[in-house]
N, C-alpha and C. Protein backbone atom coordinates (compact mmCIF):
# COMPACT_ATOMS: atom_id res chain seq x y z
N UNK A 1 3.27 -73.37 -60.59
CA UNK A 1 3.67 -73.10 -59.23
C UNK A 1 2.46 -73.05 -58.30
N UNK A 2 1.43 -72.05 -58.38
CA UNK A 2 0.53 -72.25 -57.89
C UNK A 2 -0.25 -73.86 -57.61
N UNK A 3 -0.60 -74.15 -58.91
CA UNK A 3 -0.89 -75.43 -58.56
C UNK A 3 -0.41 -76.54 -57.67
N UNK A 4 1.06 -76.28 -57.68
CA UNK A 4 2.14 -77.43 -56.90
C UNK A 4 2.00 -77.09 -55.33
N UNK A 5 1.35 -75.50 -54.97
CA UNK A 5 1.14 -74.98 -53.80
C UNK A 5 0.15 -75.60 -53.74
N UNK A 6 -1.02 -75.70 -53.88
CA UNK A 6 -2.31 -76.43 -53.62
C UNK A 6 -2.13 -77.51 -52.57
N UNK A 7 -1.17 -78.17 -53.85
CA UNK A 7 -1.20 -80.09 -53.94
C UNK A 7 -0.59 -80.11 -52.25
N UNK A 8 -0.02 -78.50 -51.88
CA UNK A 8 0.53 -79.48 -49.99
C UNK A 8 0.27 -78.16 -49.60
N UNK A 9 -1.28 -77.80 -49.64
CA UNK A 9 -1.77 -77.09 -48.54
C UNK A 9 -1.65 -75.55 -48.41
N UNK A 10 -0.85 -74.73 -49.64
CA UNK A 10 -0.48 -73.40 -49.16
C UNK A 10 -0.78 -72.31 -50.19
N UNK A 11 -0.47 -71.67 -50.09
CA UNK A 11 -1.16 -70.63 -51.03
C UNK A 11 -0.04 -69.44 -50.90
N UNK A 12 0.21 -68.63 -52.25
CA UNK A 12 1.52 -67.97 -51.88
C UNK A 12 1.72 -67.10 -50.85
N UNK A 13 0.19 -66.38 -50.10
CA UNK A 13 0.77 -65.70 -48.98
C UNK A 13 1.64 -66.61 -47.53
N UNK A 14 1.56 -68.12 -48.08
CA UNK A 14 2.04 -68.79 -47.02
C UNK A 14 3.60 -68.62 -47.11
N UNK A 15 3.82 -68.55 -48.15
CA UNK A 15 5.47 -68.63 -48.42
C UNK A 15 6.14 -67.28 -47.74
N UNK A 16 7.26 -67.33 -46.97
CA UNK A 16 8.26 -66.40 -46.91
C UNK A 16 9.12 -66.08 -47.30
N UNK A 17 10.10 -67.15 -47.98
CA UNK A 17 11.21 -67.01 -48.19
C UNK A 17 11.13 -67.66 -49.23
N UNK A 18 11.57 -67.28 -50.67
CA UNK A 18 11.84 -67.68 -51.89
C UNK A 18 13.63 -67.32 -52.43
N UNK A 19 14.25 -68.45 -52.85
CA UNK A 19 15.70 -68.49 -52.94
C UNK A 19 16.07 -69.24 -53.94
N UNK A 20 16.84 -68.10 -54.85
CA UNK A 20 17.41 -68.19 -56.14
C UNK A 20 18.83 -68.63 -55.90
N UNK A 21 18.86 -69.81 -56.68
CA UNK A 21 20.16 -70.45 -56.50
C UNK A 21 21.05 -69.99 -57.83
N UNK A 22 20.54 -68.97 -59.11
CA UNK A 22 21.05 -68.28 -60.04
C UNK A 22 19.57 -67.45 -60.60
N UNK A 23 19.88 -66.67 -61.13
CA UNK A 23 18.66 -65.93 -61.78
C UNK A 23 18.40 -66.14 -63.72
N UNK A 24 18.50 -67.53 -63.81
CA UNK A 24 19.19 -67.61 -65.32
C UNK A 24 17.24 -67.90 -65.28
N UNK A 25 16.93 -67.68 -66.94
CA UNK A 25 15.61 -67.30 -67.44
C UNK A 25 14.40 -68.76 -66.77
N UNK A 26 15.22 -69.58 -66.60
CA UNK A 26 15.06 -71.19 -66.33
C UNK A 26 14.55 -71.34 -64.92
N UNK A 27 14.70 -70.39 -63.94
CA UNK A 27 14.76 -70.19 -62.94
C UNK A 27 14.12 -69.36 -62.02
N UNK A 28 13.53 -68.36 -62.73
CA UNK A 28 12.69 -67.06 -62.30
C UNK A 28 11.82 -67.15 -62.50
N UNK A 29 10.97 -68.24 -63.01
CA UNK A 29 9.63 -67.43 -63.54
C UNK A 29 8.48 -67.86 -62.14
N UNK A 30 7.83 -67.35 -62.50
CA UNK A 30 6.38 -67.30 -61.38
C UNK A 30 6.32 -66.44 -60.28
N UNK A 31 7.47 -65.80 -60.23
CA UNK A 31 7.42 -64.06 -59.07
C UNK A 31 6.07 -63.63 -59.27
N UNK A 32 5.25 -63.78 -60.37
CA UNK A 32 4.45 -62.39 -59.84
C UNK A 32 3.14 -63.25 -59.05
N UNK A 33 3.32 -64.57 -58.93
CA UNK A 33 2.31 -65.01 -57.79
C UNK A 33 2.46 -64.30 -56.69
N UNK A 34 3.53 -63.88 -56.18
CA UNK A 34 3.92 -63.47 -54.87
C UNK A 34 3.91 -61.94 -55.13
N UNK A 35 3.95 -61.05 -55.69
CA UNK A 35 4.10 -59.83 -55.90
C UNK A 35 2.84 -59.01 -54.35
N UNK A 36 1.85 -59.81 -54.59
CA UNK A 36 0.97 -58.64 -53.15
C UNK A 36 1.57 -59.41 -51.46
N UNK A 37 1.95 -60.66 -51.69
CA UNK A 37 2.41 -60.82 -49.74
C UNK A 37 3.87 -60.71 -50.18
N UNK A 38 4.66 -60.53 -50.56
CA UNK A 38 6.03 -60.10 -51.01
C UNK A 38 6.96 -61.01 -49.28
N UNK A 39 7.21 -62.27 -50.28
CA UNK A 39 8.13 -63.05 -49.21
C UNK A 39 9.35 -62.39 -49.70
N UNK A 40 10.43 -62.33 -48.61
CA UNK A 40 11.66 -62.37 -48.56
C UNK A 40 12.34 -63.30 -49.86
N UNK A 41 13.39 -62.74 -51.05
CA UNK A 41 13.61 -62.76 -52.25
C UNK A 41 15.25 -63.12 -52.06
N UNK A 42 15.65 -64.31 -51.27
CA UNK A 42 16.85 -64.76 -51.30
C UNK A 42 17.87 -64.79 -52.61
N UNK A 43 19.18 -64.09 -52.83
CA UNK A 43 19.83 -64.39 -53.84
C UNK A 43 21.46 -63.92 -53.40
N UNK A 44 22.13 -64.10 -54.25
CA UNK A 44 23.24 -63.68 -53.90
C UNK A 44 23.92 -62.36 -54.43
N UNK A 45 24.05 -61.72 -53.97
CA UNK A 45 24.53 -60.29 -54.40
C UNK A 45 25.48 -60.32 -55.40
N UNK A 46 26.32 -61.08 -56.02
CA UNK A 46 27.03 -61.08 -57.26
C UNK A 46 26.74 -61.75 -58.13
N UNK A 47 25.25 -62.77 -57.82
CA UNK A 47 24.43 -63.02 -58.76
C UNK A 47 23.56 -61.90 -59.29
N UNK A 48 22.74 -61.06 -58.34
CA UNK A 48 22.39 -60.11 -58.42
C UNK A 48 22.98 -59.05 -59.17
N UNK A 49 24.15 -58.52 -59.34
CA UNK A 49 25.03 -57.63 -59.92
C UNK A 49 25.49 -57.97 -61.38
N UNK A 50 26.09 -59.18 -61.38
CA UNK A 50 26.32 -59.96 -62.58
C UNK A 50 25.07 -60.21 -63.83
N UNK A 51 23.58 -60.15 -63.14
CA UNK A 51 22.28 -60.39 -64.10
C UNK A 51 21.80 -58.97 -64.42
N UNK A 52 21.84 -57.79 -63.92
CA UNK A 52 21.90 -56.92 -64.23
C UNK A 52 22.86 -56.07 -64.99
N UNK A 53 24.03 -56.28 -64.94
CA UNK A 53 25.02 -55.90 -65.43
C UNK A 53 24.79 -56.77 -67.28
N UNK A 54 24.61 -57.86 -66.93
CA UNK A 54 24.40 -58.64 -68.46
C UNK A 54 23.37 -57.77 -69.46
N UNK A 55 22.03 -58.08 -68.34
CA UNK A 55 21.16 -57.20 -69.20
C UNK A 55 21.24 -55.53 -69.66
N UNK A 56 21.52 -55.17 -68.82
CA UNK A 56 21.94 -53.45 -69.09
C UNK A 56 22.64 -53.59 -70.02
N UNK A 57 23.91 -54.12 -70.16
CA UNK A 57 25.02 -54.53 -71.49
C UNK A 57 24.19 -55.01 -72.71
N UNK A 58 23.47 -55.49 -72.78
CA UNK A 58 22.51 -56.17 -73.74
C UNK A 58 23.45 -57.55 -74.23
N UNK A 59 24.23 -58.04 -73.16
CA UNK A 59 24.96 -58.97 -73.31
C UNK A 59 24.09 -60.48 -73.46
N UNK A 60 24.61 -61.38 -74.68
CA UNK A 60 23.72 -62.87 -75.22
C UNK A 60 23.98 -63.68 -73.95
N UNK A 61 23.27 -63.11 -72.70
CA UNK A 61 23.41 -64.44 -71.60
C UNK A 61 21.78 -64.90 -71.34
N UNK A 62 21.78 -66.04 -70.68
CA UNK A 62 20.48 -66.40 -70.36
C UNK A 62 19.63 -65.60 -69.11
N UNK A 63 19.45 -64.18 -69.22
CA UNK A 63 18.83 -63.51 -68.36
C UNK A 63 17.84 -62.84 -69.37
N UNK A 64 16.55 -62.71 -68.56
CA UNK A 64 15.83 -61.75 -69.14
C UNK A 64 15.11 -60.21 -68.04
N UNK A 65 14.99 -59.55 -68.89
CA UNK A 65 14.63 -58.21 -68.40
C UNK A 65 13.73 -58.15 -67.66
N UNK A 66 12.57 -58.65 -68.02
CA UNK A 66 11.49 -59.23 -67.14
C UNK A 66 10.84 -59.69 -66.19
N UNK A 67 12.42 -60.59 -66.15
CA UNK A 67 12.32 -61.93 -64.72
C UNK A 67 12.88 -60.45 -63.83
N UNK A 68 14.07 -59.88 -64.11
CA UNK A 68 14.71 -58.59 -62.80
C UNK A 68 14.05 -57.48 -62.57
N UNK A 69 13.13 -57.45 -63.44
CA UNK A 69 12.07 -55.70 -63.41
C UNK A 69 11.08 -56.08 -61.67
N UNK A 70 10.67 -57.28 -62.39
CA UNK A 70 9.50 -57.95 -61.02
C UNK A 70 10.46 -57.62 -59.49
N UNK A 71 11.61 -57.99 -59.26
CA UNK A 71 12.61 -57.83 -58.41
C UNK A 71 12.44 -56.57 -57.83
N UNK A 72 12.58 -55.63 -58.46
CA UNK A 72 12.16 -54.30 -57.76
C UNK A 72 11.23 -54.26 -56.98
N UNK A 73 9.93 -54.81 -57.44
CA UNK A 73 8.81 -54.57 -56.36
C UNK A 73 8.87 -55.99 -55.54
N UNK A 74 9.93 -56.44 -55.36
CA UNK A 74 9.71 -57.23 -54.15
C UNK A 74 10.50 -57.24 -52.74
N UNK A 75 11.12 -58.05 -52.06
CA UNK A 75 11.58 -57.54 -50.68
C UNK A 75 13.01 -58.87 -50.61
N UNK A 76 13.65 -57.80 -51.68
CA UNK A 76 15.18 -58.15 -52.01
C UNK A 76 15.77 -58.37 -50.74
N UNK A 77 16.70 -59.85 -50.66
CA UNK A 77 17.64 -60.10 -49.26
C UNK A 77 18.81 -60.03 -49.93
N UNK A 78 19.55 -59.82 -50.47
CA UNK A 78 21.00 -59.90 -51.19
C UNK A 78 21.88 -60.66 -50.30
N UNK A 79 22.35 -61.94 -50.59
CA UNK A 79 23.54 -62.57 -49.55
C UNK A 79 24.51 -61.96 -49.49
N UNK A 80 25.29 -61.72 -48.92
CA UNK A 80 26.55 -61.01 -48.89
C UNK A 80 28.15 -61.84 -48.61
N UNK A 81 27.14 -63.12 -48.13
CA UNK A 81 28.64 -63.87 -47.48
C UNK A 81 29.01 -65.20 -48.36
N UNK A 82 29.86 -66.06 -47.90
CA UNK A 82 29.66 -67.73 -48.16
C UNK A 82 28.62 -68.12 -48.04
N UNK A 83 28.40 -68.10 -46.87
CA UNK A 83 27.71 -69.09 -46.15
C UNK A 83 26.41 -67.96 -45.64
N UNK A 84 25.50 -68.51 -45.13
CA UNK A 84 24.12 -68.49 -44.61
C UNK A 84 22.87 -69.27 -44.05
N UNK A 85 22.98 -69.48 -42.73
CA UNK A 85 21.28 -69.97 -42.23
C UNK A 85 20.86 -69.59 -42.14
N UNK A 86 19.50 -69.58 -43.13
CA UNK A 86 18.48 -68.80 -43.05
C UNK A 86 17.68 -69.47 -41.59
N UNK A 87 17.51 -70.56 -41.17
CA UNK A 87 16.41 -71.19 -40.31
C UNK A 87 17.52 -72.38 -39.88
N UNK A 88 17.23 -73.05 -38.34
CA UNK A 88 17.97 -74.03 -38.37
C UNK A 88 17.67 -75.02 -39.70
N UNK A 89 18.66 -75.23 -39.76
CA UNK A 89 18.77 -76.63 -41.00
C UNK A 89 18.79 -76.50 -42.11
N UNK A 90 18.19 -75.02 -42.48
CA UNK A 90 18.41 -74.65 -44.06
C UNK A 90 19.54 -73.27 -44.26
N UNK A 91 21.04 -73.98 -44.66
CA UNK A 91 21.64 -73.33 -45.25
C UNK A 91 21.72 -73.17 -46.32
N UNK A 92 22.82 -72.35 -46.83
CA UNK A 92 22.95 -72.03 -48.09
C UNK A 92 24.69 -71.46 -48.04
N UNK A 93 25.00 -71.61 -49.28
CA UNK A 93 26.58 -71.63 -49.67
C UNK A 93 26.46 -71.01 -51.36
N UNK A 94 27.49 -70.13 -50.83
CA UNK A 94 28.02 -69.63 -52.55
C UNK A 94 29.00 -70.93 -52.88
N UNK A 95 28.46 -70.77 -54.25
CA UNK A 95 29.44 -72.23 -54.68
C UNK A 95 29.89 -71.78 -56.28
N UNK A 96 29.56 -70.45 -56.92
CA UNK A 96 29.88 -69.96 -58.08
C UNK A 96 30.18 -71.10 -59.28
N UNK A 97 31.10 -71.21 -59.90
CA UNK A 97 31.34 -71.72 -61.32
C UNK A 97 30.09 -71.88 -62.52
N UNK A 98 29.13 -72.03 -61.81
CA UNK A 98 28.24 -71.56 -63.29
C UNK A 98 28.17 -70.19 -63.33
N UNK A 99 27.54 -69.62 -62.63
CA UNK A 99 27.23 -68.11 -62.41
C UNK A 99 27.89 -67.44 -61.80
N UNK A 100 28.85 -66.22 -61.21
CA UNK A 100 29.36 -65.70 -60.03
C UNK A 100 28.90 -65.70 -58.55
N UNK A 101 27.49 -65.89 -59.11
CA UNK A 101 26.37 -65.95 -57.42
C UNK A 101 26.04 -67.46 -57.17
N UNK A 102 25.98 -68.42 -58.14
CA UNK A 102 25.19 -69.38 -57.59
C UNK A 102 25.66 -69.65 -56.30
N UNK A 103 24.72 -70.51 -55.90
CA UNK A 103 24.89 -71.01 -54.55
C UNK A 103 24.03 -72.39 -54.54
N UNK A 104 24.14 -73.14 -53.44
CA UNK A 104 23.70 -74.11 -53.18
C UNK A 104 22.64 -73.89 -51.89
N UNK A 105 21.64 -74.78 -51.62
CA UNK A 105 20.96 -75.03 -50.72
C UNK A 105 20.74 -76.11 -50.00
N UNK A 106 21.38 -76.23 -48.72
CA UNK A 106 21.52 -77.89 -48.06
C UNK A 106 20.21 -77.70 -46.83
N UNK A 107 19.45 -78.33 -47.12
CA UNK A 107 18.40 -78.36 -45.90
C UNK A 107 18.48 -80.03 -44.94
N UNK A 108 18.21 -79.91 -43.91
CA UNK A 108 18.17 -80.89 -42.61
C UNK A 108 16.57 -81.26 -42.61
N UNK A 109 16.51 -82.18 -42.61
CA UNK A 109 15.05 -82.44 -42.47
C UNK A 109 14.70 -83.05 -41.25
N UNK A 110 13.29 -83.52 -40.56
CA UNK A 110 13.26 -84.06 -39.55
C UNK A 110 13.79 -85.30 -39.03
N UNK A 111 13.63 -85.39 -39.74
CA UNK A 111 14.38 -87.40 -39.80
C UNK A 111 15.80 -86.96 -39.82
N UNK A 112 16.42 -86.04 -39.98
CA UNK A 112 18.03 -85.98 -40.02
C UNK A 112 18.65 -86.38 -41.28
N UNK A 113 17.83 -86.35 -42.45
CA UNK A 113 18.77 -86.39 -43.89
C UNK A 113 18.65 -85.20 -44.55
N UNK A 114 19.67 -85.02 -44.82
CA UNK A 114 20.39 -83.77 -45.76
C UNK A 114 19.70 -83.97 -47.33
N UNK A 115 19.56 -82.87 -47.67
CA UNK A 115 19.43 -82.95 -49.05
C UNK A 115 20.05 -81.48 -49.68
N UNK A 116 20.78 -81.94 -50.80
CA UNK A 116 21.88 -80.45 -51.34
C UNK A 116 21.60 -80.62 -52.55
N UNK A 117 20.44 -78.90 -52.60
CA UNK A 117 19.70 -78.67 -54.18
C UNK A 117 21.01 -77.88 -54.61
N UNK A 118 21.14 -78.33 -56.21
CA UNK A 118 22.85 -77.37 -56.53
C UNK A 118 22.55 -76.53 -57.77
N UNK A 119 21.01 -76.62 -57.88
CA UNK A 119 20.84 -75.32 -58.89
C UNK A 119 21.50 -75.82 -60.10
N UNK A 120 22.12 -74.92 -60.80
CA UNK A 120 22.43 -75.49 -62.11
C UNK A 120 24.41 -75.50 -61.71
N UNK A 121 25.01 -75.48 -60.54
CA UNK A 121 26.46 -75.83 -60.65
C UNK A 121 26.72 -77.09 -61.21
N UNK A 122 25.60 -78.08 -60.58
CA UNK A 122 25.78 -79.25 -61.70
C UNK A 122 24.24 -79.52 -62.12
N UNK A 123 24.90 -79.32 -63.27
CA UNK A 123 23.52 -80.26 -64.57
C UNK A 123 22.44 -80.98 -64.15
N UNK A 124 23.23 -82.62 -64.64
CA UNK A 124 23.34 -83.77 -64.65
C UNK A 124 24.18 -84.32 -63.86
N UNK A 125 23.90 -86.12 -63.47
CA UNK A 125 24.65 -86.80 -62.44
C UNK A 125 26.35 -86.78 -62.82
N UNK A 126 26.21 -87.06 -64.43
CA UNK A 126 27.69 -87.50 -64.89
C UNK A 126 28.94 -86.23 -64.30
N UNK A 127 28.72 -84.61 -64.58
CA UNK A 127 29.19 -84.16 -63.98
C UNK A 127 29.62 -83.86 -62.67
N UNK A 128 28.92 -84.98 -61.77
CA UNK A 128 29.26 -84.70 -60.46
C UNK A 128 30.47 -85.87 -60.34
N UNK A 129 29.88 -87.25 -61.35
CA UNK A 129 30.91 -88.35 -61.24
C UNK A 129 32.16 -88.27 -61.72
N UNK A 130 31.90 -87.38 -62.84
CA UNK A 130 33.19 -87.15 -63.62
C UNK A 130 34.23 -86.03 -63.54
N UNK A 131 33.78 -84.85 -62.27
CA UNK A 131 34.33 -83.76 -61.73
C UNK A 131 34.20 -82.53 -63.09
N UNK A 132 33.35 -83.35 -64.31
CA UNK A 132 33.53 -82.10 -65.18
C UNK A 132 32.75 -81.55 -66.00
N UNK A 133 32.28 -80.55 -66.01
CA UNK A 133 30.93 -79.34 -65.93
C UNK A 133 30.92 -79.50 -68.02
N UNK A 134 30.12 -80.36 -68.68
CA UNK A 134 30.12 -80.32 -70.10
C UNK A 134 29.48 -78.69 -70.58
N UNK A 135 28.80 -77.83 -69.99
CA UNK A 135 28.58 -76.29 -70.65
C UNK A 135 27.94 -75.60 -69.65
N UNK A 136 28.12 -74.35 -70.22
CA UNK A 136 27.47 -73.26 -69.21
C UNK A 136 28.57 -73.11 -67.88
N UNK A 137 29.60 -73.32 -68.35
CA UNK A 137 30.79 -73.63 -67.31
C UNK A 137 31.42 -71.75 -67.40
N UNK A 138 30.96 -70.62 -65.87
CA UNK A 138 31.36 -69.85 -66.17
C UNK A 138 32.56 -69.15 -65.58
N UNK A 139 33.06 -70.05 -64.55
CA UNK A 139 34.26 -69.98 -64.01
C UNK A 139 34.90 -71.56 -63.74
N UNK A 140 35.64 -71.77 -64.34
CA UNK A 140 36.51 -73.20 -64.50
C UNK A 140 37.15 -73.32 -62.77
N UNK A 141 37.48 -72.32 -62.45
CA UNK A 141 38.74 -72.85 -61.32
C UNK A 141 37.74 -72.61 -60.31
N UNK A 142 36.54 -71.79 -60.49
CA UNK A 142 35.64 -72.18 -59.15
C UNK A 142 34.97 -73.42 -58.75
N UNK A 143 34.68 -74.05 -60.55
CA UNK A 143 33.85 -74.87 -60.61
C UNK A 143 34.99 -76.13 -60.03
N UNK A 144 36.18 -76.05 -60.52
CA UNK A 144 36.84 -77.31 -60.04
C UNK A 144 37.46 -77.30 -58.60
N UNK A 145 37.46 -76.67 -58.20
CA UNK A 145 37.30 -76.24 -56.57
C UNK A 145 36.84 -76.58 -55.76
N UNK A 146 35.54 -76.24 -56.41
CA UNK A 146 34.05 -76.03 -55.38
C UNK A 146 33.54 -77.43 -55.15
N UNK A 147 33.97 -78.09 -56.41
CA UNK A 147 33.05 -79.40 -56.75
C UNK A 147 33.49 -80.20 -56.11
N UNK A 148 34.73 -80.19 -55.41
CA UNK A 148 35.20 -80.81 -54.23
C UNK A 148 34.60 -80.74 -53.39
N UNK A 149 34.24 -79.76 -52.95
CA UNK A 149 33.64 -79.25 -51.45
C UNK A 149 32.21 -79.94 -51.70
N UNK A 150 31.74 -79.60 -52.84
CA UNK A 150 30.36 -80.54 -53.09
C UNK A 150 30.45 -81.91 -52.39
N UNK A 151 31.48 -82.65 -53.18
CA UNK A 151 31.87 -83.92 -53.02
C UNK A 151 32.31 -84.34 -51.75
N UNK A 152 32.79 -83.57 -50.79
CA UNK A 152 32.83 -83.82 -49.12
C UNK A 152 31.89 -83.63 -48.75
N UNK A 153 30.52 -82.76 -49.35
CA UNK A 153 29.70 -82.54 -48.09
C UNK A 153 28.57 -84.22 -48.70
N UNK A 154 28.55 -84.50 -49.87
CA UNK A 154 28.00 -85.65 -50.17
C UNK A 154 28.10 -86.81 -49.11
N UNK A 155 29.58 -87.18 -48.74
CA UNK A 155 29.86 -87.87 -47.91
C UNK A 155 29.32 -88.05 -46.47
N UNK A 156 28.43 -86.71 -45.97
CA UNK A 156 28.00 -86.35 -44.69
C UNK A 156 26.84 -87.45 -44.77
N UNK A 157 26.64 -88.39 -43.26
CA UNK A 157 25.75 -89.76 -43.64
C UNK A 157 24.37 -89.06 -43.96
N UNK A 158 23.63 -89.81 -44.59
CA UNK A 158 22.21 -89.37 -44.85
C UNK A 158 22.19 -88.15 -45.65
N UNK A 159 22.67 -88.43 -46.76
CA UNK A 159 22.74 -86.79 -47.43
C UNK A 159 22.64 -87.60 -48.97
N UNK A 160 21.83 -86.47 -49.78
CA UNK A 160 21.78 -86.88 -51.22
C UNK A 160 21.96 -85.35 -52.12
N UNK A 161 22.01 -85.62 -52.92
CA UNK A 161 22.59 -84.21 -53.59
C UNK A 161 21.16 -84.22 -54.61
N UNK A 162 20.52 -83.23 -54.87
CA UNK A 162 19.38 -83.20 -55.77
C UNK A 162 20.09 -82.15 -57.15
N UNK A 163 20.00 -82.47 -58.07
CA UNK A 163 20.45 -82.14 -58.91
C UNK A 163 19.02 -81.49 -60.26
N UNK A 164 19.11 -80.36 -59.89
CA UNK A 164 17.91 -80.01 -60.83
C UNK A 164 17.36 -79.94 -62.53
N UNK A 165 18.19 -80.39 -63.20
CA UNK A 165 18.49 -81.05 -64.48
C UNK A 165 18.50 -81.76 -64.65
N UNK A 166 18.43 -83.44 -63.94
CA UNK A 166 18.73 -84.73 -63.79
C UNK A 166 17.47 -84.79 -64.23
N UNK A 167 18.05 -85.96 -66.00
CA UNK A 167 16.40 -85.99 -67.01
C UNK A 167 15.70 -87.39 -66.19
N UNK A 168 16.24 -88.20 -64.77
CA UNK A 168 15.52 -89.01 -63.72
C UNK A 168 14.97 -88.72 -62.44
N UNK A 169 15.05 -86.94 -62.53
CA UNK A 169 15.09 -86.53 -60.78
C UNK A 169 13.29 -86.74 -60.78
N UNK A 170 12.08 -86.66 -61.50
CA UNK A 170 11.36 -87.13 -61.00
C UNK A 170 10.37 -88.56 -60.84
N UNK A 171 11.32 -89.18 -61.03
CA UNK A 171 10.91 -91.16 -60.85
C UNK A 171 12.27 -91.14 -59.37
N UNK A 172 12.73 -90.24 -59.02
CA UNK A 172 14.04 -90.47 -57.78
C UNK A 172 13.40 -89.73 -56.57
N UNK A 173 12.17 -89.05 -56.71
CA UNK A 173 11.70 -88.48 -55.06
C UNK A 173 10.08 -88.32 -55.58
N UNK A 174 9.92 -88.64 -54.16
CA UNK A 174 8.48 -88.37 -53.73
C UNK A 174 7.83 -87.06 -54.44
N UNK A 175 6.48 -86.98 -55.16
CA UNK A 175 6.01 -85.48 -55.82
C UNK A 175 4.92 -85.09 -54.79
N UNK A 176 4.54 -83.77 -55.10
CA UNK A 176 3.20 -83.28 -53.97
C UNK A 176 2.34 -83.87 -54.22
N UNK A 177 1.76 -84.05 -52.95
CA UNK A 177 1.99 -83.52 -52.00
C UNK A 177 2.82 -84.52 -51.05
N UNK A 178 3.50 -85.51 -51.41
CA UNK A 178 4.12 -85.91 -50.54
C UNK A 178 5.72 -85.45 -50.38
N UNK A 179 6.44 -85.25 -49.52
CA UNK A 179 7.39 -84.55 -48.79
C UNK A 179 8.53 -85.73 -48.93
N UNK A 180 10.20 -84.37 -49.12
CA UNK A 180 11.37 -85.50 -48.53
C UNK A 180 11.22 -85.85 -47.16
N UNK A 181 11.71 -86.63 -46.90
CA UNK A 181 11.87 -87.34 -45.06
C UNK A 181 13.14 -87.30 -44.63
């Protein structure tokens, strides 16, 4: 992480806002770069509730104790709603079926193309083509729901869906330090 900050100029006191699209072990790590300028710690409050609740249970999910201890000393935003703009152009949406909290992140860029990071609601591409989530599927009727709503906002012109599991997502975008457009 640090390093990838370098490659375009910043250093973690530059960051403000850091946003968890689930808190699964895959997903958390490198908080304690940020632990002394403590950016704003985006997540969703029933993601939040649900990863604690696992671990306290000593329940076999993909959370660790570790990644949520760091959480304490930082400067927790808990979402509370659907929906959220944090800044013009970068929203965010609960979109659940993997996790109770996930959410999605659709940012506007200057040029006017959309890009919708979906965290782990979907995988891989095939599940987005095929409407159907092969594991880690933790609510069925959200996931087949939601994935609609995915699938309309795809349609919005200039929009691509980034899919963070996709074993091609990096030969498919620009790396640092060069930027989406």
């Amino acid at each position: 992480m640090e390093n990838q900050l370098k490659k375009i100029g910043y250093k973690p006191e530059d960051i403000h806002f850091i946003i968890f699209s689930h808190l699964h072990l895959d997903h958390t790590g490198s908080l304690e770069l940020f632990k002394n300028s403590k950016p704003d710690i985006i997540v969703h409050e029933k993601e939040l509730e649900y990863a604690l609740l696992n671990v306290w249970l000593n329940k076999p999910a993909p959370y660790l104790l570790r990644d949520l201890e760091i959480l304490r000393e930082m400067n927790i935003v808990p979402m509370s709603t659907d929906y959220l703009e944090i800044l013009p152009g970068v929203e965010l949406f609960l979109i659940g079926g993997h996790t109770p909290g996930s959410i999605l992140l659709k940012v506007r860029t200057q040029n006017d193309n959309n890009y919708i990071f979906t965290g782990d609601f979907i995988h891989v591409p095939e599940e987005l083509s095929f409407e159907s989530k092969g594991w880690l599927l933790g609510n069925a009727e959200e996931y087949y729901t939601r994935i609609r709503l995915l699938k309309s906002m795809q349609k919005l012109p200039r929009t691509n869906i980034i899919i963070s599991h996709d074993p091609k997502l990096w030969d498919k975008y620009p790396k640092a330090p060069k930027e989406l457009k």
